[in-house]
PDB file of N, CA and C in Angstrom:
ATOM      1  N   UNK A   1     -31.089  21.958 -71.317  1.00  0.00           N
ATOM      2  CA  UNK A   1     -31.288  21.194 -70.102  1.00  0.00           C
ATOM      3  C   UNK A   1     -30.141  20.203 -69.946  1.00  0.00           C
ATOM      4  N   UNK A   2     -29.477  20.397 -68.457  1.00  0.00           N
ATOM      5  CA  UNK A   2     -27.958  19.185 -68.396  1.00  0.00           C
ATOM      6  C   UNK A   2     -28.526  18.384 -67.546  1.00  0.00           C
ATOM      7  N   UNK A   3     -29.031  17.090 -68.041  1.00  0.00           N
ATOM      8  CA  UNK A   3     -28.583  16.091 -66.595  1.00  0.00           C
ATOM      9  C   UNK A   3     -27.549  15.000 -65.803  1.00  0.00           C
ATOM     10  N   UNK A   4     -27.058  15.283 -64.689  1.00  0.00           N
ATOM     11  CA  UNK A   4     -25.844  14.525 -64.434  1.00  0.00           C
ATOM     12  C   UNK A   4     -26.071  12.959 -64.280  1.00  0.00           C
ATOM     13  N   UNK A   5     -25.737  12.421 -65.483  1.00  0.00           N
ATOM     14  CA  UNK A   5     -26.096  11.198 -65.447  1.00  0.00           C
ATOM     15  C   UNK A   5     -25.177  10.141 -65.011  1.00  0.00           C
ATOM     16  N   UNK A   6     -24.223  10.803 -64.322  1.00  0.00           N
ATOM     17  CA  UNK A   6     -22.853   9.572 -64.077  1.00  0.00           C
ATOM     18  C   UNK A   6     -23.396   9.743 -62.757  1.00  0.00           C
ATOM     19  N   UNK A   7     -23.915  10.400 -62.120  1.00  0.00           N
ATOM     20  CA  UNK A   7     -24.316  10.371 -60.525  1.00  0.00           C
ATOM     21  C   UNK A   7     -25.274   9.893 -60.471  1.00  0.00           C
ATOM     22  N   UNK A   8     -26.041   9.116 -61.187  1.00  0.00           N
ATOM     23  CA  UNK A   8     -27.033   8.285 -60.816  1.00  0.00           C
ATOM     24  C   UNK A   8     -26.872   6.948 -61.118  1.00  0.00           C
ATOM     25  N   UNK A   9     -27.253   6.079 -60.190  1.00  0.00           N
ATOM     26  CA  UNK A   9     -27.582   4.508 -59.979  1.00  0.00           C
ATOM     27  C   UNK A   9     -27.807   4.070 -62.012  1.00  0.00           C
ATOM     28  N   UNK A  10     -26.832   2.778 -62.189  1.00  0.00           N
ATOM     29  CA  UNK A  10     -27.254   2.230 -62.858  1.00  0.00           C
ATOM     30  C   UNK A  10     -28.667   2.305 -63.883  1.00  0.00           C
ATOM     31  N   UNK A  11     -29.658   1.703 -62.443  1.00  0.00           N
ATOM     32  CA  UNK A  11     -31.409   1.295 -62.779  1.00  0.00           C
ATOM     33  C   UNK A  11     -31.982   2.250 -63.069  1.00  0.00           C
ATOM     34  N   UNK A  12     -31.680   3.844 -62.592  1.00  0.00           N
ATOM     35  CA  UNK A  12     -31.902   5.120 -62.863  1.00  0.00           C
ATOM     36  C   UNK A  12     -31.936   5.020 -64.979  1.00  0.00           C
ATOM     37  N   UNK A  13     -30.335   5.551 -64.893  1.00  0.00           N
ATOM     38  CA  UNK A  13     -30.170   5.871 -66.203  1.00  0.00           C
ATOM     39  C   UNK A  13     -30.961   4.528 -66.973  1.00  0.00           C
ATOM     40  N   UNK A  14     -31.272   3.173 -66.490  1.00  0.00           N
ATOM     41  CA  UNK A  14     -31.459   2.406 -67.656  1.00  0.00           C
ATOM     42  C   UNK A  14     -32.893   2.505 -67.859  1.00  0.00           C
ATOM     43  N   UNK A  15     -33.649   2.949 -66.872  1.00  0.00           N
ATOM     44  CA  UNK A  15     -35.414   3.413 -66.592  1.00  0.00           C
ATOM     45  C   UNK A  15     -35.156   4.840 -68.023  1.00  0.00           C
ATOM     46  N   UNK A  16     -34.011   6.052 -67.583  1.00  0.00           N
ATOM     47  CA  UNK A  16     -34.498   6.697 -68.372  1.00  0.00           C
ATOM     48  C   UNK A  16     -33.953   6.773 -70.189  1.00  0.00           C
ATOM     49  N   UNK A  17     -33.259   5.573 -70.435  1.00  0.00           N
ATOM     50  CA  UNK A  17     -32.759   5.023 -71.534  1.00  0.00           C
ATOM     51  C   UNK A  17     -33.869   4.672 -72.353  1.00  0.00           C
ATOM     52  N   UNK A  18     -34.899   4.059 -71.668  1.00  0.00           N
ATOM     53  CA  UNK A  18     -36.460   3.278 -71.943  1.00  0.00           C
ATOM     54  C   UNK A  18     -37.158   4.068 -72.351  1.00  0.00           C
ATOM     55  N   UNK A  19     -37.059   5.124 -71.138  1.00  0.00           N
ATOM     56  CA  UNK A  19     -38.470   6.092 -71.374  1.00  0.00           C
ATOM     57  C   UNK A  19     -38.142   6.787 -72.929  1.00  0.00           C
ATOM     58  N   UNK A  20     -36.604   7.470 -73.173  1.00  0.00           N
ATOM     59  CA  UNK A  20     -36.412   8.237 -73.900  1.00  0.00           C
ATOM     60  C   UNK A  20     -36.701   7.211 -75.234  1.00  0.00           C
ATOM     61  N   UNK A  21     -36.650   6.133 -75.308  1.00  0.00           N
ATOM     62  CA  UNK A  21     -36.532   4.970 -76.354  1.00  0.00           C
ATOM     63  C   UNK A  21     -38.325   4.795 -76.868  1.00  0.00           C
ATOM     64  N   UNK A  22     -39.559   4.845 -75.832  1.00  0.00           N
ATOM     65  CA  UNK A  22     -40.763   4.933 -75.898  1.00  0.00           C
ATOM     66  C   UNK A  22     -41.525   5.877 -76.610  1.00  0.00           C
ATOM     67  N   UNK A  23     -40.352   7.369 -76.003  1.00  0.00           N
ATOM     68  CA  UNK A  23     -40.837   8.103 -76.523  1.00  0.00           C
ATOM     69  C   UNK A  23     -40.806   8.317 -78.021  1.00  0.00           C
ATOM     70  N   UNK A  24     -39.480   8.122 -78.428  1.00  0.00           N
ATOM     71  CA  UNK A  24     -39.262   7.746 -80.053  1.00  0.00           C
ATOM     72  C   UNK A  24     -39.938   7.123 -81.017  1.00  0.00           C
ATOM     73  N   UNK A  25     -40.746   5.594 -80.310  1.00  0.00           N
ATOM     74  CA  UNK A  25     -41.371   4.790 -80.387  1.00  0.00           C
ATOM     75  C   UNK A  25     -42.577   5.396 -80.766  1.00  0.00           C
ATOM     76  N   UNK A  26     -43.408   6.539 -79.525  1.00  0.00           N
ATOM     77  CA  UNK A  26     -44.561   6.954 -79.461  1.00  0.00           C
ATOM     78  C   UNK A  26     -45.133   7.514 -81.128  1.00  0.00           C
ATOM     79  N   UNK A  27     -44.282   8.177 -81.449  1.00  0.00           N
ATOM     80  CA  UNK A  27     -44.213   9.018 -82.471  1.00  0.00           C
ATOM     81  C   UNK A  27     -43.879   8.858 -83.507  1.00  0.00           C
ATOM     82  N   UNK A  28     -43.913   7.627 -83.427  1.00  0.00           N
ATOM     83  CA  UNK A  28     -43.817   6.432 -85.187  1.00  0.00           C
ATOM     84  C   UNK A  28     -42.899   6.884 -86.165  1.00  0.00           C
ATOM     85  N   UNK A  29     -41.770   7.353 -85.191  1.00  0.00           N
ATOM     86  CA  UNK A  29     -40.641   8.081 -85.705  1.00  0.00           C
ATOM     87  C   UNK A  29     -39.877   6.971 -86.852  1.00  0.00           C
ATOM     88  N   UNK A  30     -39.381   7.260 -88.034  1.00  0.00           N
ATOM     89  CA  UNK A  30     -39.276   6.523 -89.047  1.00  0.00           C
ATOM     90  C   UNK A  30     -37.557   6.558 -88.834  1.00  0.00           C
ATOM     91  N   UNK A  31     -37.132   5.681 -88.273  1.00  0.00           N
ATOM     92  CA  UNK A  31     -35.626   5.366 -88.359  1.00  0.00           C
ATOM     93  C   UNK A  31     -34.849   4.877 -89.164  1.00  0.00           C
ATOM     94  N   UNK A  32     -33.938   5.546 -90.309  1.00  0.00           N
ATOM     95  CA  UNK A  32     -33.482   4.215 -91.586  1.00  0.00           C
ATOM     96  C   UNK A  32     -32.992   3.389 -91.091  1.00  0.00           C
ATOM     97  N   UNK A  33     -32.775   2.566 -91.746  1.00  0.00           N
ATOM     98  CA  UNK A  33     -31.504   1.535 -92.079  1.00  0.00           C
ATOM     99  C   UNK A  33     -30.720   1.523 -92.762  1.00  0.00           C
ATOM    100  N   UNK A  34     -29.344   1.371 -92.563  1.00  0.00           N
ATOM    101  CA  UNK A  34     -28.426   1.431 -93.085  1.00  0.00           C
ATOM    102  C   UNK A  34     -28.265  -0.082 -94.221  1.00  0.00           C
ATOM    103  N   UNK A  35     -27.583  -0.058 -95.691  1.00  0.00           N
ATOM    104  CA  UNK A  35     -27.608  -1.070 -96.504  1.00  0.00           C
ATOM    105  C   UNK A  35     -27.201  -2.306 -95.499  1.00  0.00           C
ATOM    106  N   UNK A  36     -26.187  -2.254 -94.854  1.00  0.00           N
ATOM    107  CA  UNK A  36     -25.567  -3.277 -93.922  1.00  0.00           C
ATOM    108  C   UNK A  36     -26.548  -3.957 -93.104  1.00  0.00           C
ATOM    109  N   UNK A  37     -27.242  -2.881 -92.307  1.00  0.00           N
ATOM    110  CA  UNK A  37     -28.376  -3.459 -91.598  1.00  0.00           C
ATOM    111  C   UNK A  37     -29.541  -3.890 -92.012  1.00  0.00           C
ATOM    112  N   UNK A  38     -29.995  -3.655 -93.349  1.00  0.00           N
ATOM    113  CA  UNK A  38     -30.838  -4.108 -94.056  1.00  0.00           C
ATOM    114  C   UNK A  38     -30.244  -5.863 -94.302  1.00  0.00           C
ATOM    115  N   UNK A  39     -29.040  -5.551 -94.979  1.00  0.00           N
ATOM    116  CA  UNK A  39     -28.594  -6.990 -95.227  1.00  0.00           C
ATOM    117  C   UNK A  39     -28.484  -7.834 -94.183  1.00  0.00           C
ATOM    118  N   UNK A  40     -28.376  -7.489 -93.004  1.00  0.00           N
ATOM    119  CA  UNK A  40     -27.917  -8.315 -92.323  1.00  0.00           C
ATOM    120  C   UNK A  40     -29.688  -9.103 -91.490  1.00  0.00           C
ATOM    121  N   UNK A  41     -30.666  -8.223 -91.420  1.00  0.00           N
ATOM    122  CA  UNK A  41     -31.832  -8.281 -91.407  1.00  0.00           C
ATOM    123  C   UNK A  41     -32.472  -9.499 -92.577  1.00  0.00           C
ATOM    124  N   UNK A  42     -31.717  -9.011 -94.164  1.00  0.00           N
ATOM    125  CA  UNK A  42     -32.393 -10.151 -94.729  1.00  0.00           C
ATOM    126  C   UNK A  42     -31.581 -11.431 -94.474  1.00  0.00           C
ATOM    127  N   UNK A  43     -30.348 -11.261 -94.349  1.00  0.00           N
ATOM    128  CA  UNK A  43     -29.931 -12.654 -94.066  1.00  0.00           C
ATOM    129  C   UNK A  43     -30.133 -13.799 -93.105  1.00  0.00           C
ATOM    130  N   UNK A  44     -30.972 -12.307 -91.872  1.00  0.00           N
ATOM    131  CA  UNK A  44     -31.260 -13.335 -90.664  1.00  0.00           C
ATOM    132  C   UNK A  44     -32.549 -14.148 -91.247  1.00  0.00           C
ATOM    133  N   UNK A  45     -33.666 -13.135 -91.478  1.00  0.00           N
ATOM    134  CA  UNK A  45     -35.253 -14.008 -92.072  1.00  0.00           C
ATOM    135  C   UNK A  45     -34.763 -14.902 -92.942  1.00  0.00           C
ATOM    136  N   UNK A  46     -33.114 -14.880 -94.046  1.00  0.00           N
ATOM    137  CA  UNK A  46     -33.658 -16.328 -94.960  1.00  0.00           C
ATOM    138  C   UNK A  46     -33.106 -17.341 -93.957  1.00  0.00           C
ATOM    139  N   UNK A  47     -31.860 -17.015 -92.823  1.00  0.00           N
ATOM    140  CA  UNK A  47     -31.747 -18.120 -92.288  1.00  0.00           C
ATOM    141  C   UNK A  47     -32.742 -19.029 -91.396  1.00  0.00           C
ATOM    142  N   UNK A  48     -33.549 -18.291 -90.789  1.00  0.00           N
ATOM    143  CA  UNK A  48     -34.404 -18.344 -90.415  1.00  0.00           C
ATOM    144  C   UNK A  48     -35.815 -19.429 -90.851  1.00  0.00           C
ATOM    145  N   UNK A  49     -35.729 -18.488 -92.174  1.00  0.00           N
ATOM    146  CA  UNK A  49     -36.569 -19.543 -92.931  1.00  0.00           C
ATOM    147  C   UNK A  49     -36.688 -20.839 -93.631  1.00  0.00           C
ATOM    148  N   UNK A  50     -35.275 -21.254 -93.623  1.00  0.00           N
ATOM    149  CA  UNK A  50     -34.160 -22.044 -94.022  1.00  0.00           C
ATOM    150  C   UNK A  50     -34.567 -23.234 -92.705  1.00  0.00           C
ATOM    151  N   UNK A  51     -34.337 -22.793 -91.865  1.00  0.00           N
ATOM    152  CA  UNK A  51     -33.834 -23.565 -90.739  1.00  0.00           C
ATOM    153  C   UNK A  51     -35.092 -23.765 -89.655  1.00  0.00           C
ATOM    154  N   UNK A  52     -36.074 -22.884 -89.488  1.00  0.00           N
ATOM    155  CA  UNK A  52     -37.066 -22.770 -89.065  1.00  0.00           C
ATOM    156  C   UNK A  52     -37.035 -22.948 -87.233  1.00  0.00           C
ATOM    157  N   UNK A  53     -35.801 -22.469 -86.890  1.00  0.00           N
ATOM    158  CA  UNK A  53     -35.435 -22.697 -85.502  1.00  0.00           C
ATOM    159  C   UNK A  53     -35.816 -21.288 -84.794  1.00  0.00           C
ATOM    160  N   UNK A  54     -36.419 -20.958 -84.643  1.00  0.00           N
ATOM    161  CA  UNK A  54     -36.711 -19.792 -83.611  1.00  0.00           C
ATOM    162  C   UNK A  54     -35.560 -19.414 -82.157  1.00  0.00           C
ATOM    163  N   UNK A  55     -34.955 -20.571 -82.021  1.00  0.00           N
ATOM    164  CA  UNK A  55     -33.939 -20.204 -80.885  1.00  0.00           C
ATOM    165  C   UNK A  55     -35.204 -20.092 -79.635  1.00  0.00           C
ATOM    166  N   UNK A  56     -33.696 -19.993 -78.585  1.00  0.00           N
ATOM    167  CA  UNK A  56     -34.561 -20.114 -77.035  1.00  0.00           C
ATOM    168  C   UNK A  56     -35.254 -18.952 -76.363  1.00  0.00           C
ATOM    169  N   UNK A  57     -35.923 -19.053 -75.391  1.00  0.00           N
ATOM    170  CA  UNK A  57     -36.368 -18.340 -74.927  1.00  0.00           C
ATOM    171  C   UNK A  57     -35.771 -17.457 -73.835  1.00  0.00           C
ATOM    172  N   UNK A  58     -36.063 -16.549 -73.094  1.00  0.00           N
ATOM    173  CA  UNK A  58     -35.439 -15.300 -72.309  1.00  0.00           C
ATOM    174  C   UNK A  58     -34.901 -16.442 -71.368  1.00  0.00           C
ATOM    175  N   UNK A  59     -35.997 -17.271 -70.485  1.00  0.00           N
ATOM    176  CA  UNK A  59     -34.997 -18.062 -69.405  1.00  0.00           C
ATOM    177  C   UNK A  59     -34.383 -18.782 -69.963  1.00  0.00           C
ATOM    178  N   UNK A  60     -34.141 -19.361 -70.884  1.00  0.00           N
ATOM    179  CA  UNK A  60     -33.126 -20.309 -71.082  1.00  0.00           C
ATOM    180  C   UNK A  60     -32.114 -19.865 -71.844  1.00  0.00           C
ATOM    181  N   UNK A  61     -32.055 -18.731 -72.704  1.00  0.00           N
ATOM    182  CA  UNK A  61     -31.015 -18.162 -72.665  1.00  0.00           C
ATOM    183  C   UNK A  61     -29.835 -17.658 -71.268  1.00  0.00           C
ATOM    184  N   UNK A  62     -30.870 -16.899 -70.567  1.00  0.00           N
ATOM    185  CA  UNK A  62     -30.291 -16.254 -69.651  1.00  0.00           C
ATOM    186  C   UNK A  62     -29.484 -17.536 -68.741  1.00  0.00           C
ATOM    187  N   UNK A  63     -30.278 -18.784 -68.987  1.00  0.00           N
ATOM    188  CA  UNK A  63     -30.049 -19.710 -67.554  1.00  0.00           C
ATOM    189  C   UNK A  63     -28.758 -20.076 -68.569  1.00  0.00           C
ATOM    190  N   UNK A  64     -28.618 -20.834 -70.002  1.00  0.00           N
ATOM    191  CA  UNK A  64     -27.270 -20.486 -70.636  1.00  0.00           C
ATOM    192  C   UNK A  64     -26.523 -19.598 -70.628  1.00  0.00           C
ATOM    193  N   UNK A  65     -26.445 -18.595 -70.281  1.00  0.00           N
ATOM    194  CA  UNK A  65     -25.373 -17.067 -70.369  1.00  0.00           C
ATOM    195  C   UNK A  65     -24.851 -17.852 -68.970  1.00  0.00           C
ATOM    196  N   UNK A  66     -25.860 -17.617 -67.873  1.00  0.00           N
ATOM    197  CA  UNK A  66     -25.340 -17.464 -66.749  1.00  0.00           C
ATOM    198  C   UNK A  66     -24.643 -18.672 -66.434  1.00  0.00           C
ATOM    199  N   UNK A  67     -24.929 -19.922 -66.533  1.00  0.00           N
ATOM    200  CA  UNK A  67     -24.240 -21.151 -66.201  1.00  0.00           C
ATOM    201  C   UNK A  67     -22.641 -21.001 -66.757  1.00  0.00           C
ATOM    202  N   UNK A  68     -22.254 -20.468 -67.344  1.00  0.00           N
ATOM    203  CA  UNK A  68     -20.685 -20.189 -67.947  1.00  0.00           C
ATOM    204  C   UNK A  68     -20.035 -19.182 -67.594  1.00  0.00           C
ATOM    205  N   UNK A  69     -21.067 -18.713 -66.605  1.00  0.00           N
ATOM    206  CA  UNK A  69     -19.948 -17.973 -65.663  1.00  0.00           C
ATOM    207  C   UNK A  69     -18.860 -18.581 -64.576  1.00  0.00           C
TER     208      UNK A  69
END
């Protein structure tokens, strides 16, 4: 099955980026990790735990991204 995915809208391909991502999801598909990504995973939880800052939330990130434009 080919689908032409450069001829479709952005919101298209990113709807079916999701779906295909859900479906992976659905099926408790067991994805490794690579040593790197493991490490880099534990380094985030000890900083984390270290520091106990959770960081911001979606709007206030976003309202930071966007203000520096």
């Amino acid at each position: 099955m080919t689908i032409d995915l450069w001829g479709r809208p952005n919101s298209e391909r990113i709807l079916l980026a999701e779906a295909l991502w859900d479906s992976v999801v659905a099926e408790n598909a067991d994805i490794p990790l690579s040593e790197s990504q493991k490490d880099e995973l534990d380094h985030r939880l000890s900083a984390l735990e270290i520091d106990q800052d959770e960081g911001g939330s979606w709007s206030e990130v976003k309202a930071r991204v966007l203000s520096k434009s």
